[in-house]
C-alpha atoms as a PDB file:
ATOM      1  CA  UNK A   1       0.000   0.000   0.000  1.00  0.00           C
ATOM      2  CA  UNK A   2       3.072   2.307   0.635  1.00  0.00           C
ATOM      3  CA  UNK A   3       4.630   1.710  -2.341  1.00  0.00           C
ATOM      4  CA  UNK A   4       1.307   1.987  -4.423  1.00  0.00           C
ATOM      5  CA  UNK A   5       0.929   5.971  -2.128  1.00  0.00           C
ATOM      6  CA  UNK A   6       4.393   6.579  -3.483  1.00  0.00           C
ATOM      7  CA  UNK A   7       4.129   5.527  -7.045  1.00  0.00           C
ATOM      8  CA  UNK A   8       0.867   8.032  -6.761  1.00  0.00           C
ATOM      9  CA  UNK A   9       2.631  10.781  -5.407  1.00  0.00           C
ATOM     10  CA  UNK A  10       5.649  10.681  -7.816  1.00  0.00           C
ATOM     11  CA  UNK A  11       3.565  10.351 -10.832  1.00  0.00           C
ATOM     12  CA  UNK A  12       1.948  13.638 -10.213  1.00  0.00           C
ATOM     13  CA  UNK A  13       5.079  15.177  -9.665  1.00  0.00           C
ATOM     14  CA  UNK A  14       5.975  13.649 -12.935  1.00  0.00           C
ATOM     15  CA  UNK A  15       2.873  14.953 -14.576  1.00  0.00           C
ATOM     16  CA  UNK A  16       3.560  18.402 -12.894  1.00  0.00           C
ATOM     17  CA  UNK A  17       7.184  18.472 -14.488  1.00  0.00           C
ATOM     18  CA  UNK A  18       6.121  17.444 -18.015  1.00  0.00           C
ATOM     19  CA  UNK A  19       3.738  20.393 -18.281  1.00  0.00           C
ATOM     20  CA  UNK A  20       6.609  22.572 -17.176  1.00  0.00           C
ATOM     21  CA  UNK A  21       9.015  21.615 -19.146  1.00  0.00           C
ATOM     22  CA  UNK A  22       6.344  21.668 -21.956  1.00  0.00           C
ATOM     23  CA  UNK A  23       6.000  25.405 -21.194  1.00  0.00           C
ATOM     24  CA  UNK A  24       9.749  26.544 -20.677  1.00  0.00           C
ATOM     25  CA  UNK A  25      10.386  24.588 -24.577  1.00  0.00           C
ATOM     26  CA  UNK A  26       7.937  26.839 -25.755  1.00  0.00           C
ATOM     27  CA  UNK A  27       9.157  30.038 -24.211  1.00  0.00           C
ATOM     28  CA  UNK A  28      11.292  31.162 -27.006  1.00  0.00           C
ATOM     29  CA  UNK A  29      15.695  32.192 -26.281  1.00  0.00           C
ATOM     30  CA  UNK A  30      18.094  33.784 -27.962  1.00  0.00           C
ATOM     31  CA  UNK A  31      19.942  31.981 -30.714  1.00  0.00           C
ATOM     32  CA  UNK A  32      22.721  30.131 -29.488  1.00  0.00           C
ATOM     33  CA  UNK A  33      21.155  29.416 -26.128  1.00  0.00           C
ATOM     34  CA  UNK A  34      20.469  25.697 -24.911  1.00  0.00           C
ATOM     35  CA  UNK A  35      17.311  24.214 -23.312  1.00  0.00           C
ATOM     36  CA  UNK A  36      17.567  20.697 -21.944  1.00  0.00           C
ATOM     37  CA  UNK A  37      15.492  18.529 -23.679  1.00  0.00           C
ATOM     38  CA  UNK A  38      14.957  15.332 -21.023  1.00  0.00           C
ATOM     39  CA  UNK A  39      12.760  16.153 -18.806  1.00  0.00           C
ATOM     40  CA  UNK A  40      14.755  14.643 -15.859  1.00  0.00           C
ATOM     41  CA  UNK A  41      17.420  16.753 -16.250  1.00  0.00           C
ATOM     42  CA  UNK A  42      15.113  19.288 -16.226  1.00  0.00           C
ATOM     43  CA  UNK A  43      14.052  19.051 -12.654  1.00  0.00           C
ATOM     44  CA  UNK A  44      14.833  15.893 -11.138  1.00  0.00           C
ATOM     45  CA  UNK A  45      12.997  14.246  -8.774  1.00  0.00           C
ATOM     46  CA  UNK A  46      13.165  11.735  -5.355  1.00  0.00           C
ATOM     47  CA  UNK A  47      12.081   8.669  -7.529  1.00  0.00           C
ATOM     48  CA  UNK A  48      14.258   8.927 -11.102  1.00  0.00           C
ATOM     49  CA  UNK A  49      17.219   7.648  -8.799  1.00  0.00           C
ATOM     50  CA  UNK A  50      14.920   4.939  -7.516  1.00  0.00           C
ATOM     51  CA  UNK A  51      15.119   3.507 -10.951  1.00  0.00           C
ATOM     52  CA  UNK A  52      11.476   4.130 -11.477  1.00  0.00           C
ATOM     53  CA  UNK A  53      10.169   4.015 -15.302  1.00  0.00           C
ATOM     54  CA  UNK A  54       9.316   6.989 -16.329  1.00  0.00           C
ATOM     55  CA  UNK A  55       5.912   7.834 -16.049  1.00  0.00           C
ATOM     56  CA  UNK A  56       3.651   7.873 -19.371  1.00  0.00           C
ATOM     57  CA  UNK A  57       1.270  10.797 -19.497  1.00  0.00           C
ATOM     58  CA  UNK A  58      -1.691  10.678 -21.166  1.00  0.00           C
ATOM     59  CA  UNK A  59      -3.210  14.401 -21.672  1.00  0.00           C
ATOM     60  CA  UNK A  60      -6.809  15.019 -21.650  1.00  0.00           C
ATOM     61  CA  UNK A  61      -8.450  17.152 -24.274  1.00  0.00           C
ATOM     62  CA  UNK A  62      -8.926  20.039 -22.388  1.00  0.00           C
ATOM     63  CA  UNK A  63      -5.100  19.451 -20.684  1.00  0.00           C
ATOM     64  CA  UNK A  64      -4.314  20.658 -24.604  1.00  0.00           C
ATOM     65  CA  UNK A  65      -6.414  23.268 -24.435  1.00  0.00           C
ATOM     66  CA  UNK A  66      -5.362  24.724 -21.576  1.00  0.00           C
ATOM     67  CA  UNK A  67      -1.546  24.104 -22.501  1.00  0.00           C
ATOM     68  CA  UNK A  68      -2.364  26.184 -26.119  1.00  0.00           C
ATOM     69  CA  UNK A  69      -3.515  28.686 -23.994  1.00  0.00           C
ATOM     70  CA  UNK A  70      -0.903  29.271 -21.719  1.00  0.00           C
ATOM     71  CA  UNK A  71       1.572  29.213 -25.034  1.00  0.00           C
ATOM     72  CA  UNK A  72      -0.382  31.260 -26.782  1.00  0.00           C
ATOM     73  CA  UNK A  73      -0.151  34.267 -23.422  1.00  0.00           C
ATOM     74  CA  UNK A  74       3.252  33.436 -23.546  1.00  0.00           C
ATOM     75  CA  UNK A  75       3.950  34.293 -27.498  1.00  0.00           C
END
């Protein structure tokens, strides 16, 4: 049951970190500047040492939406 509360809790935080690394790839740099492009380099977390797969997220219709959105305030 613990592991199952901890698998839970780290896939949100996984969920949480795709949508914001989503949004900083979309931001656009300068030429010449670097964005890291894995996700768990990006911002690690507890469980990628662990060994964990990485989490497969599955985005809802209206998570597109709202992601659009947000890149479109951000353009």
């Amino acid at each position: 049951m613990q592991k199952g509360k901890e698998q839970e809790r780290h896939d949100a935080w996984a969920r949480a970190r795709m949508i914001a690394h989503w949004v900083y790839l979309s931001i656009p740099t300068p030429k010449g500047t670097h964005k890291e492009t894995d996700p768990r380099r990006f911002y690690p977390l507890p469980g990628d040492e662990d060994g964990m797969e990485p989490t497969v997220v599955h985005l809802t219709e209206n998570d597109i939406k709202e992601l659009n959105r947000i890149k479109g305030l951000i353009r």
